[in-house]
Protein backbone atom coordinates (compact mmCIF):
# COMPACT_ATOMS: atom_id res chain seq x y z
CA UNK A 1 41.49 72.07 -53.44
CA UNK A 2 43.37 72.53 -56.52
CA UNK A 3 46.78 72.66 -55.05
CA UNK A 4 45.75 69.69 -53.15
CA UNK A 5 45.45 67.47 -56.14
CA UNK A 6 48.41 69.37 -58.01
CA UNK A 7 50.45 67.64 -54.75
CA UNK A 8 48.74 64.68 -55.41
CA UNK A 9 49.91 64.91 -58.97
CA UNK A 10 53.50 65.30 -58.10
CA UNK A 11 53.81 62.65 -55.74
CA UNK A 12 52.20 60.32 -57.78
CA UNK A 13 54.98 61.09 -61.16
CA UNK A 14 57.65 60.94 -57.77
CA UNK A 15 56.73 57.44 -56.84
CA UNK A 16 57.20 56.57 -60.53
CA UNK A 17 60.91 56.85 -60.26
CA UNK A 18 61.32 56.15 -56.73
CA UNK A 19 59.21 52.71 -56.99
CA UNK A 20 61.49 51.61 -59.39
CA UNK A 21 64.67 52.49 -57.46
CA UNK A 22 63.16 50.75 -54.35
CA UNK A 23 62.70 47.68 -56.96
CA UNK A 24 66.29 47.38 -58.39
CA UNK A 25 67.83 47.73 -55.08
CA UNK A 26 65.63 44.80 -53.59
CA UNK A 27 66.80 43.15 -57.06
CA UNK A 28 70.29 44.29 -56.07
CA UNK A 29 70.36 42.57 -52.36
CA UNK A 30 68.46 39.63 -53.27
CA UNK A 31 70.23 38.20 -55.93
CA UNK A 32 74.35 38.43 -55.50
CA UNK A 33 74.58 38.95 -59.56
CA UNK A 34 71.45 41.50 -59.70
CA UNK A 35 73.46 44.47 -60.66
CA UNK A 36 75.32 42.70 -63.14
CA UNK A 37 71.90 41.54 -64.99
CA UNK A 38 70.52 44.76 -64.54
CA UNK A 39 73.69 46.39 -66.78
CA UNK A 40 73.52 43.25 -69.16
CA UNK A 41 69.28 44.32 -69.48
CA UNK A 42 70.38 47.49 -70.53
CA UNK A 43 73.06 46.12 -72.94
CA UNK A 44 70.21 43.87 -74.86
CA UNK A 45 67.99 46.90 -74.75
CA UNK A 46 71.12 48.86 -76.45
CA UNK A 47 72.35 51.20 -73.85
CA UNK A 48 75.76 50.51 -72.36
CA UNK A 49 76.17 49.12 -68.78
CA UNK A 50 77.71 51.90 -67.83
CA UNK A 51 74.75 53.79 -67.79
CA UNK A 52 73.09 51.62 -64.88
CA UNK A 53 73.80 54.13 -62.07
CA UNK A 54 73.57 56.87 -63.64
CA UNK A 55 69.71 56.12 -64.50
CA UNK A 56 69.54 55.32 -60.26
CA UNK A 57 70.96 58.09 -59.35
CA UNK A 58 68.71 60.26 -61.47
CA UNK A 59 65.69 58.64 -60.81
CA UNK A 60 66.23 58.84 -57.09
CA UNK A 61 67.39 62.61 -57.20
CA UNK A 62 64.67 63.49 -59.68
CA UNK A 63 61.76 60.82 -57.56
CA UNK A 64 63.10 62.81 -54.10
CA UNK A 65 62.61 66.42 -55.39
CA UNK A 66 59.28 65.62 -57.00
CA UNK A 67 57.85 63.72 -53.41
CA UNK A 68 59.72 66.62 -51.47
CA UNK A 69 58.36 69.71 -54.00
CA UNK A 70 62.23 70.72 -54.15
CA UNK A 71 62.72 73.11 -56.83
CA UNK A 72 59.94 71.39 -58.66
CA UNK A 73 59.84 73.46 -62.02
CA UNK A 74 63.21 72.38 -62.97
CA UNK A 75 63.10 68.96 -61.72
CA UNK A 76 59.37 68.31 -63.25
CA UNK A 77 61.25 69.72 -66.69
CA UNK A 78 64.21 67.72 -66.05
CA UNK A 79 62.51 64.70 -65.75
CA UNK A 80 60.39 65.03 -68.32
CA UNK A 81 63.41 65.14 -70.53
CA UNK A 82 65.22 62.40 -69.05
CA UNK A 83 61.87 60.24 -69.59
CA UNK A 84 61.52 60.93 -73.02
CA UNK A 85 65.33 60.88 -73.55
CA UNK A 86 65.20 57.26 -71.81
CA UNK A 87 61.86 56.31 -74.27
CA UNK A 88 63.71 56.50 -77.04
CA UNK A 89 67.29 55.04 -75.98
CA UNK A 90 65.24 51.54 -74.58
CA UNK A 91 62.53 51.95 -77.08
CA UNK A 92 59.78 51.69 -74.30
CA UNK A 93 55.94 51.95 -75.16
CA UNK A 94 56.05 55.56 -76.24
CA UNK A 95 52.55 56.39 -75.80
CA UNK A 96 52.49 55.74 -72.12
CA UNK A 97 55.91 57.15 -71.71
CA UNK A 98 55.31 60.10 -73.51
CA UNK A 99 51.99 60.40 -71.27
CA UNK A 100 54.37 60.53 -68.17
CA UNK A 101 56.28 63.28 -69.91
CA UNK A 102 53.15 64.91 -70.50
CA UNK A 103 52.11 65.35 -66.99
CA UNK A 104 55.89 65.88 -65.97
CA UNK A 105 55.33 69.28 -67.69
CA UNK A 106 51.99 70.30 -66.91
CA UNK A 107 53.85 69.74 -62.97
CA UNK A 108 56.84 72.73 -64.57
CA UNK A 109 53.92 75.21 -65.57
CA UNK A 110 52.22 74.83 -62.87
CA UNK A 111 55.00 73.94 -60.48
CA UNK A 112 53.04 76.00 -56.46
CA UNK A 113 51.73 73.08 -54.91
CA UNK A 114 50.91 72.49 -51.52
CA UNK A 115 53.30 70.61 -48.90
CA UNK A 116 56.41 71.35 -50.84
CA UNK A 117 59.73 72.69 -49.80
CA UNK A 118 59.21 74.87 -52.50
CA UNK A 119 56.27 76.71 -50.17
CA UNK A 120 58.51 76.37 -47.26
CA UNK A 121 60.79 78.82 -48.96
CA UNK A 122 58.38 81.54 -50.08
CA UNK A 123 56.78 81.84 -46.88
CA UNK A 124 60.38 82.39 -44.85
């Protein structure tokens, strides 16, 4: 049962970053300027523009491997850096990012859950 709700776990920090992905790119196709706002959001927040796909791509590599249990100790570490990297670039709500981070790790030390390519892998 345990490494039932471990999998739960991980696919609920996943659709974290992948929810928001789905979100900017429905942003993205609905409005012809919504990239453009999304970089200038990130300007007033005081991280260049230039950073805009860079935070997609890494949520949507980091949200894929979580959901998929792809080398999920390294990603669940990486993320958790990224996140709290991220926190205090944009100066988000640091409790509740911080409590994202916080699961993100207990996911690395704990990283054998069930339906993950990870398992796929050991038993082969």
């Amino acid at each position: 049962m345990q490494k039932y709700l471990a999998t739960l776990a991980r696919i609920l920090l996943a659709q974290l970053f992948l929810v928001q992905v789905i979100v900017l790119i429905i942003g993205f196709t609905s409005n012809p300027d919504g990239y453009q706002q999304y970089q200038a959001s990130l300007g007033s927040m005081g991280l260049p523009g230039i950073f805009a796909p860079l935070i997609i791509l890494v949520n949507t590599i980091g949200g894929l491997a979580l959901l998929l249990g792809y080398k999920t100790k390294a990603f669940a570490l990486v993320m958790a850096v990224y996140i709290v990297g991220l926190t205090l670039l944009l100066k988000l709500p640091l409790l509740q990012y911080l409590a994202i981070a916080g699961g993100l790790l207990l996911l690395h030390a704990n990283p054998n859950t069930a339906c993950s390519l990870d398992n796929l892998k050991n038993k082969a």
